[in-house]
N, C-alpha and C. Protein backbone atom coordinates (compact mmCIF):
# COMPACT_ATOMS: atom_id res chain seq x y z
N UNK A 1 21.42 13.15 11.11
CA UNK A 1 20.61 14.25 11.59
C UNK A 1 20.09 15.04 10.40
N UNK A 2 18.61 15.58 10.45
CA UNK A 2 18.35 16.49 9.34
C UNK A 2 18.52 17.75 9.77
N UNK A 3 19.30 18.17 8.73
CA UNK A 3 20.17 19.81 8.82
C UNK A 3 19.88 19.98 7.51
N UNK A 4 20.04 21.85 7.67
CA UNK A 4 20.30 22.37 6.35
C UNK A 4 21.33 23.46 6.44
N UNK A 5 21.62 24.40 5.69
CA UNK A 5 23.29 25.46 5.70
C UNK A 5 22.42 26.45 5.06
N UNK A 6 22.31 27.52 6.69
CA UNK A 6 21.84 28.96 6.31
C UNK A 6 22.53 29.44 5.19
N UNK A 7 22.17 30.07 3.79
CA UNK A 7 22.93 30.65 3.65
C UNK A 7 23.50 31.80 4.01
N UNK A 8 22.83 32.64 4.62
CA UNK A 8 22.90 33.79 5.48
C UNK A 8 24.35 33.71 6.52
N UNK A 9 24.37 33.13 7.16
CA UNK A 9 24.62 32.83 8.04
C UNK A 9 25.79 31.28 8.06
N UNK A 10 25.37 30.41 7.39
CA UNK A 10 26.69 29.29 7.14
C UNK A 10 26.29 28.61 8.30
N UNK A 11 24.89 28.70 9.19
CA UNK A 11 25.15 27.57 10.13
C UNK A 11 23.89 26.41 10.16
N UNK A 12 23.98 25.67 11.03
CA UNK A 12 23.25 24.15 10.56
C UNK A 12 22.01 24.42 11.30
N UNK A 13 21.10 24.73 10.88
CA UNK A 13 19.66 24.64 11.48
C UNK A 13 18.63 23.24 10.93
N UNK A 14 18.10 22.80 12.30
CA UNK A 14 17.37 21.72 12.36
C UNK A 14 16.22 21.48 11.32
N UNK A 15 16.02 20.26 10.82
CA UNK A 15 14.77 20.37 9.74
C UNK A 15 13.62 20.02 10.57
N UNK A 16 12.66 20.35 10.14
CA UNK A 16 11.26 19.60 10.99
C UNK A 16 11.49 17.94 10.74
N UNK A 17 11.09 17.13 11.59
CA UNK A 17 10.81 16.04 11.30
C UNK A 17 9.74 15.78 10.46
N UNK A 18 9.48 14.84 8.88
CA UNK A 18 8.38 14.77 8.73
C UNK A 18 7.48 13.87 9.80
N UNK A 19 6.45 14.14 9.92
CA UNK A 19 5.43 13.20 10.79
C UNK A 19 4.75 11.66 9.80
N UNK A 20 4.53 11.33 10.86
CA UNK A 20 3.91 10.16 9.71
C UNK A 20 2.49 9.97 9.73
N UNK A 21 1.95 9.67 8.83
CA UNK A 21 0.37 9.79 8.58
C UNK A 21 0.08 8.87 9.18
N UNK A 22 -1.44 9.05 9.85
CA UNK A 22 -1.92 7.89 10.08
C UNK A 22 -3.75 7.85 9.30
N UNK A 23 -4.26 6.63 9.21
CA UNK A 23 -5.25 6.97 8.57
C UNK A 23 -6.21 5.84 9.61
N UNK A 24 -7.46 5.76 9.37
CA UNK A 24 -8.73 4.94 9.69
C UNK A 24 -9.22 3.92 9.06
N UNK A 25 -8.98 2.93 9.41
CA UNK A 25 -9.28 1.21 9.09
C UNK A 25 -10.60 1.05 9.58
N UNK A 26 -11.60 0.96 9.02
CA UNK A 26 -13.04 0.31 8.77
C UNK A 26 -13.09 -1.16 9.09
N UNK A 27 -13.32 -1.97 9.48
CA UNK A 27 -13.27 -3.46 9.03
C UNK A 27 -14.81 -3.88 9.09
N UNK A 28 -15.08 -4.35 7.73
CA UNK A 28 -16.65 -5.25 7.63
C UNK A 28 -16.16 -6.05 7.31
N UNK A 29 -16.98 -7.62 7.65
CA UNK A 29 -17.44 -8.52 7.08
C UNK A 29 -18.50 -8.93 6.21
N UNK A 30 -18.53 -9.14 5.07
CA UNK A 30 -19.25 -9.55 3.94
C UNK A 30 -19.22 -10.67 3.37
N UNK A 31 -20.54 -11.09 3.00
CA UNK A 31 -20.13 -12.36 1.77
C UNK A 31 -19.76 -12.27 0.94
N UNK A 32 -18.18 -12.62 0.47
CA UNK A 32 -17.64 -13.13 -0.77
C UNK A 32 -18.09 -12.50 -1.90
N UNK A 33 -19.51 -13.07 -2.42
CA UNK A 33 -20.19 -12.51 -3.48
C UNK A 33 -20.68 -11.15 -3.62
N UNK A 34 -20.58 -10.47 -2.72
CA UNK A 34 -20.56 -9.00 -2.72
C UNK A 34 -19.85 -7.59 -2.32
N UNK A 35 -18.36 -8.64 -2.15
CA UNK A 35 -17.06 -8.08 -1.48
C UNK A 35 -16.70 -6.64 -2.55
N UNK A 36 -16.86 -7.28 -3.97
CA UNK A 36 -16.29 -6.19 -4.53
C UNK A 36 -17.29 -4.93 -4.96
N UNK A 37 -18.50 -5.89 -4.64
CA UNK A 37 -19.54 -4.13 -4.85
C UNK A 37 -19.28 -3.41 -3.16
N UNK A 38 -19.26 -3.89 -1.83
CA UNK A 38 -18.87 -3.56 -0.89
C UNK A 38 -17.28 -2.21 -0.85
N UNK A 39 -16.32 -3.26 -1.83
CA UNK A 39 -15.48 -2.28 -1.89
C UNK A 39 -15.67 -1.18 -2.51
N UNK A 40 -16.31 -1.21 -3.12
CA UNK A 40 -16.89 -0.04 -4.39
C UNK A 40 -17.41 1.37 -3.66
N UNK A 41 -18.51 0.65 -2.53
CA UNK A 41 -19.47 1.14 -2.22
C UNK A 41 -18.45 2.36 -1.09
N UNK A 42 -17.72 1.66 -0.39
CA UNK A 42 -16.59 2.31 0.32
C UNK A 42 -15.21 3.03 -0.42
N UNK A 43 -14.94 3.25 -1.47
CA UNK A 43 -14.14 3.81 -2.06
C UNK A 43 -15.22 4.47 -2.48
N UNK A 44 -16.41 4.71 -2.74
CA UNK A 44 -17.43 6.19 -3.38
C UNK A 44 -17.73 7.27 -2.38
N UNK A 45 -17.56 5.90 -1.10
CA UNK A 45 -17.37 7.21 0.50
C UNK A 45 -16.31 7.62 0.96
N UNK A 46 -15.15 7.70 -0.02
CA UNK A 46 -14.35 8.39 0.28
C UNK A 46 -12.73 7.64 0.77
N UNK A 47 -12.98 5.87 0.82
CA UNK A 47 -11.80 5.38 1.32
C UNK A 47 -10.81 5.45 -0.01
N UNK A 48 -9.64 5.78 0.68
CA UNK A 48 -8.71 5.54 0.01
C UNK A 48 -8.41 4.37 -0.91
N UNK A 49 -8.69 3.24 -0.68
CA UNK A 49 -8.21 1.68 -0.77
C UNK A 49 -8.54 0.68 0.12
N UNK A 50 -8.73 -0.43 -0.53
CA UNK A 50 -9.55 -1.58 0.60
C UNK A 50 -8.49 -2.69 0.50
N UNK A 51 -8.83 -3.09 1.05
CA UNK A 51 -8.08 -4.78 1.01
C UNK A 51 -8.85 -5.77 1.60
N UNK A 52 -9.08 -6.96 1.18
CA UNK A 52 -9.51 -8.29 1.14
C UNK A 52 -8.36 -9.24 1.54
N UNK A 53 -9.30 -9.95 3.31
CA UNK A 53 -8.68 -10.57 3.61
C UNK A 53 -10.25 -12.55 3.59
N UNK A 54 -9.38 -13.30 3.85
CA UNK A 54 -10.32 -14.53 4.28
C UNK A 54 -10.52 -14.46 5.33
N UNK A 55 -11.61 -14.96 5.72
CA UNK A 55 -12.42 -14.91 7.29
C UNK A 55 -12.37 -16.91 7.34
N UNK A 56 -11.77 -17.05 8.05
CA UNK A 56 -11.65 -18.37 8.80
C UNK A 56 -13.36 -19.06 9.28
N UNK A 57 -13.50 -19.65 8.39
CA UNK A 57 -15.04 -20.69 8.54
C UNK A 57 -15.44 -20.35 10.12
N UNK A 58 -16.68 -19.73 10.78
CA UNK A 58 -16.99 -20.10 11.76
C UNK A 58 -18.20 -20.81 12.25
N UNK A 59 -18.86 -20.88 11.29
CA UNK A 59 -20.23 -21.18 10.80
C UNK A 59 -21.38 -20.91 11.35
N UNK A 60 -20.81 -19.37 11.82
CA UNK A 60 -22.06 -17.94 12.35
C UNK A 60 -22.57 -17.49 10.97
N UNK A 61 -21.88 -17.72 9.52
CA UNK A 61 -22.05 -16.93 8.45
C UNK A 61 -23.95 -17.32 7.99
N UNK A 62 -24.13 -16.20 7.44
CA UNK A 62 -25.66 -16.80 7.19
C UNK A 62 -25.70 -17.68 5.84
N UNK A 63 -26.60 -18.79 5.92
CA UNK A 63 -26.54 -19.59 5.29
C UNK A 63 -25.43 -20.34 4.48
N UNK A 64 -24.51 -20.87 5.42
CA UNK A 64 -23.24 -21.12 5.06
C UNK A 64 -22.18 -20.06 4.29
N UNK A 65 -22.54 -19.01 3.78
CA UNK A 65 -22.01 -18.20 2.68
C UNK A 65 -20.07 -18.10 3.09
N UNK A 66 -19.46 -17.93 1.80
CA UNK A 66 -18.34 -17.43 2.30
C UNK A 66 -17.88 -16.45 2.78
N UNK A 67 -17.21 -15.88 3.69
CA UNK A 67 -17.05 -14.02 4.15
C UNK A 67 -15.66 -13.98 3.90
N UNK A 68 -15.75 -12.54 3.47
CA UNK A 68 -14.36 -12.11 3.50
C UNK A 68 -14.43 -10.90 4.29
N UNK A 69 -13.27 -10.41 5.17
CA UNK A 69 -12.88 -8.78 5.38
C UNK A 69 -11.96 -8.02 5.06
N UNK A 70 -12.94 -7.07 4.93
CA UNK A 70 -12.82 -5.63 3.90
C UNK A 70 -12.47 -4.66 4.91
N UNK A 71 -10.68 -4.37 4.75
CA UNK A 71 -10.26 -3.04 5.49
C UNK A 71 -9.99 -1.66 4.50
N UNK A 72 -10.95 -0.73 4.66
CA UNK A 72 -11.09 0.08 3.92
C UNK A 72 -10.39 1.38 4.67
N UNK A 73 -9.26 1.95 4.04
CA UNK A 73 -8.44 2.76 4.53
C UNK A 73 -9.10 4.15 4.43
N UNK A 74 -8.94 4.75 5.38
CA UNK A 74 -9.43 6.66 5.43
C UNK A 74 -8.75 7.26 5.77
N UNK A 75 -8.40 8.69 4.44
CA UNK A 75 -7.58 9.70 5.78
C UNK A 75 -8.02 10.64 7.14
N UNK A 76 -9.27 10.28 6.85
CA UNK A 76 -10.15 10.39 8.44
C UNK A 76 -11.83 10.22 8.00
N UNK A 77 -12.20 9.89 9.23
CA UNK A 77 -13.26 9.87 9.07
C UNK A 77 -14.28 10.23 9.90
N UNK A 78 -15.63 11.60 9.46
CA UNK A 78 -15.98 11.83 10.87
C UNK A 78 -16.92 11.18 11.06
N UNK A 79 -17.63 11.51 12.25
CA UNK A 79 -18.24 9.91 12.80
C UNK A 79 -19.89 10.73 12.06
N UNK A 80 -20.59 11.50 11.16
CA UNK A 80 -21.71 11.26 10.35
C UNK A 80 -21.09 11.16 8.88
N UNK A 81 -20.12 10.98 8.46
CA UNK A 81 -19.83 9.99 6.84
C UNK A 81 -19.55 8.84 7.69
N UNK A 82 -19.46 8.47 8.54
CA UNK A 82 -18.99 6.64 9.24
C UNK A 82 -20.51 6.29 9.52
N UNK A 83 -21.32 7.36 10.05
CA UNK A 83 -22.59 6.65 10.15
C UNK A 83 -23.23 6.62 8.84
N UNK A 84 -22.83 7.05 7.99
CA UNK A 84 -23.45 7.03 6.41
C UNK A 84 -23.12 5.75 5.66
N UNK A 85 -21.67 5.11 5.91
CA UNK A 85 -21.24 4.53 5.11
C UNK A 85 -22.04 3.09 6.53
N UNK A 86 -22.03 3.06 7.29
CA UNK A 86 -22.48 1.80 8.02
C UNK A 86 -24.45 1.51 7.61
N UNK A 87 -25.03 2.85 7.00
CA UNK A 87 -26.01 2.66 6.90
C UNK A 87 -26.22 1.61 5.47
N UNK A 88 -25.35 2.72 4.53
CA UNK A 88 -25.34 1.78 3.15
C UNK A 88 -24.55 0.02 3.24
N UNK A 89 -23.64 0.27 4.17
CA UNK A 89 -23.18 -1.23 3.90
C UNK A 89 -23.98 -2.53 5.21
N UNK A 90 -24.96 -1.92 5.58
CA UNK A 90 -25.68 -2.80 6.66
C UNK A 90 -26.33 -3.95 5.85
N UNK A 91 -27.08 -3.56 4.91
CA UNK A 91 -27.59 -4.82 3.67
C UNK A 91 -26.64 -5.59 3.69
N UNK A 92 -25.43 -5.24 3.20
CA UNK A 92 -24.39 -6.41 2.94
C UNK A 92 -23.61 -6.76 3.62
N UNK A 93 -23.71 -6.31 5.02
CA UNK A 93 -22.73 -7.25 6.16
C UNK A 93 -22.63 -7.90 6.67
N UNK A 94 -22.50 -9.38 7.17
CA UNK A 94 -22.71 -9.89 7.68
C UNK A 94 -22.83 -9.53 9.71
N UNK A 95 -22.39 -8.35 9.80
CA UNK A 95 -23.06 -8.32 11.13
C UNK A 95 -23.65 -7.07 11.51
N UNK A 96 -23.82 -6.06 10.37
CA UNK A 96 -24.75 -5.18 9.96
C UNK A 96 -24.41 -3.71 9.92
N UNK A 97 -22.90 -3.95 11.01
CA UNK A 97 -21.83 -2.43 11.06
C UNK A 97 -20.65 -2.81 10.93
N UNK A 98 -19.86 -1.71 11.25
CA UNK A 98 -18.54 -1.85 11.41
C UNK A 98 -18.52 -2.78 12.42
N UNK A 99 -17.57 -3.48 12.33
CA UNK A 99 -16.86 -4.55 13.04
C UNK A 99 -15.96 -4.00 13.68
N UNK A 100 -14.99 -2.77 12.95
CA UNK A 100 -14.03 -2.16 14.36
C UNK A 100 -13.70 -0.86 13.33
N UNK A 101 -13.00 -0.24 14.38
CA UNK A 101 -12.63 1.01 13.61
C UNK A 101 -11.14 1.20 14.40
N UNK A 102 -10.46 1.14 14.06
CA UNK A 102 -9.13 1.98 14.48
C UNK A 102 -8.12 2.66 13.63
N UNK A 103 -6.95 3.31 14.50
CA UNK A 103 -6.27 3.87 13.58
C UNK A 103 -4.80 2.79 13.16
N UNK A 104 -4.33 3.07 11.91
CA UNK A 104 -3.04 2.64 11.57
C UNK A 104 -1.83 3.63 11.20
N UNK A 105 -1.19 3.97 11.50
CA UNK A 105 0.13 4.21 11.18
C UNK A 105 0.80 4.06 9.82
N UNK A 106 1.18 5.10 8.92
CA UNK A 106 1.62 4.49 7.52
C UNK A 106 3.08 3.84 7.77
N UNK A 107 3.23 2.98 7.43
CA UNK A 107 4.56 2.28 7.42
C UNK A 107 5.57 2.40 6.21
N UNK A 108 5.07 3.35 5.65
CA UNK A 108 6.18 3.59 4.95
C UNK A 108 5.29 2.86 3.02
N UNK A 109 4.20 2.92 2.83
CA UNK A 109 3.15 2.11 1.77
C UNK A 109 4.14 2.92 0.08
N UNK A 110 4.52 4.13 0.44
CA UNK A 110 4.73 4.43 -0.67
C UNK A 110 6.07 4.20 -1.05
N UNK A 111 6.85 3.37 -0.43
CA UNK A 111 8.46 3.65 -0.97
C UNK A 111 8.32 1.92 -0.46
N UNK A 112 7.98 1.40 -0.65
CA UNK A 112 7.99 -0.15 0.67
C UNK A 112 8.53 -1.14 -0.76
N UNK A 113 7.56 -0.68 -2.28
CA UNK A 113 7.39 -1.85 -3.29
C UNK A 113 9.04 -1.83 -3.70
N UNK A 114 10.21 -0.81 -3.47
CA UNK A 114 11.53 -0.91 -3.90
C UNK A 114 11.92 -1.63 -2.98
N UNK A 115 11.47 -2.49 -2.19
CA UNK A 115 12.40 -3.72 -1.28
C UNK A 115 12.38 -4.92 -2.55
N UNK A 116 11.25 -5.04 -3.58
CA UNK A 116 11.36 -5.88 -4.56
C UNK A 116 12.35 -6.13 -5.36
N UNK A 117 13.12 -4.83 -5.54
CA UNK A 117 13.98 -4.45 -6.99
C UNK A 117 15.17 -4.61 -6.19
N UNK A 118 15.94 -5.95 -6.44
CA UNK A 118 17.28 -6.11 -6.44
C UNK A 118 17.74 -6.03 -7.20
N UNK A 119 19.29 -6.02 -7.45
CA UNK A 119 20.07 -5.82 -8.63
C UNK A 119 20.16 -6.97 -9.11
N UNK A 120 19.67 -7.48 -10.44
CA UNK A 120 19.27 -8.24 -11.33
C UNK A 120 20.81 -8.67 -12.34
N UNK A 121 21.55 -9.61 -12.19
CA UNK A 121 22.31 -9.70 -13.21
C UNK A 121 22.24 -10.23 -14.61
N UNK A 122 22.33 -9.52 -15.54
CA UNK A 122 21.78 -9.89 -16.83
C UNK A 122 23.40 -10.63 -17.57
N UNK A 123 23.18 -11.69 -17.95
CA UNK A 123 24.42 -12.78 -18.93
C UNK A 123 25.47 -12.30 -18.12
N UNK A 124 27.05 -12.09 -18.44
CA UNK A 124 28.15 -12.32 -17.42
C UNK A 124 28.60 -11.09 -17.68
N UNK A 125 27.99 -10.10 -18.61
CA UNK A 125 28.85 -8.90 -18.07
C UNK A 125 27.65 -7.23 -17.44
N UNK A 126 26.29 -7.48 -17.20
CA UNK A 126 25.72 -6.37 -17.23
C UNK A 126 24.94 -6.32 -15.74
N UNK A 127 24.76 -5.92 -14.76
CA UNK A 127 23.78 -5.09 -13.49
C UNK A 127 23.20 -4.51 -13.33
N UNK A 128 21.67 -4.97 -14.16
CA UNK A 128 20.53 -3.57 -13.89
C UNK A 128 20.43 -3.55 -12.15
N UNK A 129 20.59 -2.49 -11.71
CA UNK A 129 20.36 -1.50 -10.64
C UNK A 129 19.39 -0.97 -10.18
N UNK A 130 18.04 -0.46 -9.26
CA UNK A 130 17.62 0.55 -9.65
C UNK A 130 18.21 1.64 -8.35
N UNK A 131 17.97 2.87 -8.61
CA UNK A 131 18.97 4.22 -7.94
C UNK A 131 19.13 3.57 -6.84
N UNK A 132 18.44 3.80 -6.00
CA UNK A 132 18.34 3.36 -4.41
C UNK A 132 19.17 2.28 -3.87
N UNK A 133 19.45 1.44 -5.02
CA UNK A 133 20.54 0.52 -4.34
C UNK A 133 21.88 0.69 -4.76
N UNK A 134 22.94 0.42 -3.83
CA UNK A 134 24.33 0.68 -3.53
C UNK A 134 24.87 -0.63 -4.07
N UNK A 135 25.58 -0.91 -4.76
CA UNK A 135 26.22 -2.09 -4.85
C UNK A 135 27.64 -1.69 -5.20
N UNK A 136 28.76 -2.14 -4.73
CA UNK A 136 30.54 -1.98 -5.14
C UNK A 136 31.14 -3.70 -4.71
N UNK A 137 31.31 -3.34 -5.60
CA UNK A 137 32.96 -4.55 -5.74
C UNK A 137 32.05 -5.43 -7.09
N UNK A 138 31.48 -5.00 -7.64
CA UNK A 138 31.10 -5.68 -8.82
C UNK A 138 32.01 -5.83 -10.26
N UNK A 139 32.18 -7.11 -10.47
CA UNK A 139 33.13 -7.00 -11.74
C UNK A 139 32.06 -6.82 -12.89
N UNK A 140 31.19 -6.43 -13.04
CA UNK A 140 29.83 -6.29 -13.69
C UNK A 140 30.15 -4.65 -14.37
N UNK A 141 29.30 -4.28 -15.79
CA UNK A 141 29.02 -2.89 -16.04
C UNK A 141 27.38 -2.98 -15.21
N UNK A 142 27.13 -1.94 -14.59
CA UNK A 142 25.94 -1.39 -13.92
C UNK A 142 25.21 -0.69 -14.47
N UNK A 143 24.20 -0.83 -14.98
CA UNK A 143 23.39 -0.32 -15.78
C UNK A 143 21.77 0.26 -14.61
N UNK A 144 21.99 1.45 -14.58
CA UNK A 144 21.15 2.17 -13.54
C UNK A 144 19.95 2.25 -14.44
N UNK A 145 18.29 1.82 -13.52
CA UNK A 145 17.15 2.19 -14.47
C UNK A 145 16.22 1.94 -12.72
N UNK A 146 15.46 3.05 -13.50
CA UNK A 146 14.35 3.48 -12.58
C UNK A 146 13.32 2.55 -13.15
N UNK A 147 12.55 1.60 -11.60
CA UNK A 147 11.91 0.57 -12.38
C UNK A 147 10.35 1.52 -12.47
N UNK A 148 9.64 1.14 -13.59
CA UNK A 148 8.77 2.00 -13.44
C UNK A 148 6.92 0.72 -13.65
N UNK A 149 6.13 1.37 -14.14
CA UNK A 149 4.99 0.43 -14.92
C UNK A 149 5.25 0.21 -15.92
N UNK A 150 5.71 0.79 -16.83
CA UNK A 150 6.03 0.19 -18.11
C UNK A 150 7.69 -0.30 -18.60
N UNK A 151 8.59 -0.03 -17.79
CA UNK A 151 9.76 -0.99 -18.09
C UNK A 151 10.80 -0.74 -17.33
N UNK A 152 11.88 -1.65 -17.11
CA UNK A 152 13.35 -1.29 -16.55
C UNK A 152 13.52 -2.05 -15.61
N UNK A 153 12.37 -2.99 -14.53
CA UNK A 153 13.35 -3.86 -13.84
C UNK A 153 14.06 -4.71 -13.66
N UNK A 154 14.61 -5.68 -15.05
CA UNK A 154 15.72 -6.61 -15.57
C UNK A 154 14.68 -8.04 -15.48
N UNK A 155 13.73 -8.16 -15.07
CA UNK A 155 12.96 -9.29 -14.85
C UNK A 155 12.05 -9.84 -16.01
N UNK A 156 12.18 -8.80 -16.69
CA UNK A 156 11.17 -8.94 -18.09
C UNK A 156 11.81 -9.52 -18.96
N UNK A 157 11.20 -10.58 -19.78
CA UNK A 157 11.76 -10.78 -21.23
C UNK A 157 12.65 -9.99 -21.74
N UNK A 158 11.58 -8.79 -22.11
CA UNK A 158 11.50 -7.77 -23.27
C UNK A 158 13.37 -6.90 -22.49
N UNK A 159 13.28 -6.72 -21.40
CA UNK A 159 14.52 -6.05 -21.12
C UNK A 159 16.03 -6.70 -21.34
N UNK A 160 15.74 -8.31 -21.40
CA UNK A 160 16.28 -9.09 -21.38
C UNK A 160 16.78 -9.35 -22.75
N UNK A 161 15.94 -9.12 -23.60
CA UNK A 161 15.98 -9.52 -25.04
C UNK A 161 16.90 -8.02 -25.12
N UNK A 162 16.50 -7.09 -25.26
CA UNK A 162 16.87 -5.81 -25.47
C UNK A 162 18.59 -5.78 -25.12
N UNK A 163 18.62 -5.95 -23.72
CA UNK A 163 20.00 -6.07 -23.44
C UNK A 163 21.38 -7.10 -24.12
């Protein structure tokens, strides 16, 4: 349960729940060859982040071309920047608008990449860690490191050499 301890008082009052975000998924289809000015064009209107998926051959595409779709994330969007951004990306769509619009639910995008970082055992006596994971009954020394962009998750050479 989320609680906290008045200090006033010494008793357990309820925390708000945080809520969870949800944001607005765009989906166009485009050819291939202009996927990444497409993404461009939608991250200058404001999306958060796109992602590129393959579009399964149907051979509606014009002139054979390859398509890919482009889900371009929003933390909202009102419907004259949606009619703005469908005007600019009509040249390059293959079906001239949005293809769909709905909402998604964050699942958790910002804490999700530490399901990667297991505890790594380095030669027979060392356990890089990172915080978040619990490990006991290890005959190992545990060596705790926050994995970051530039170093610490036991997978690297360079940490490897070091250790």
């Amino acid at each position: 349960m989320n609680e906290r301890v008045s200090q006033a008082k010494k008793t357990l009052i309820p925390l708000p729940r945080k809520s969870q975000s949800t944001y607005v998924c765009a989906v166009f289809d485009v050819p291939a060859a202009v996927a990444d000015d497409a993404a461009g064009v939608l991250v200058a209107h404001g999306a958060l982040g796109c992602e590129l998926k393959k579009v399964r051959p149907t051979g509606r595409a014009r002139g054979g071309k390859k398509i890919v779709r482009i889900l371009a994330y929003f933390s909202r969007l009102e419907p004259a920047a949606r009619r703005r951004i469908e005007v600019v990306m009509r040249g390059m769509t293959v079906n001239g608008a949005a293809a769909e619009m709905h909402r998604v639910v964050d699942p958790g995008w910002a804490t999700m990449w530490q399901t990667r970082f297991q505890p790594t055992p380095i030669g027979h006596r060392f356990l890089i860690v990172p915080p978040w994971h619990r490990t006991k009954g290890e005959d190992r020394i545990r060596i705790v490191i926050r994995p970051g962009q530039a170093f610490g998750t036991g997978h690297h050479p360079s940490t490897l050499g070091t250790l």
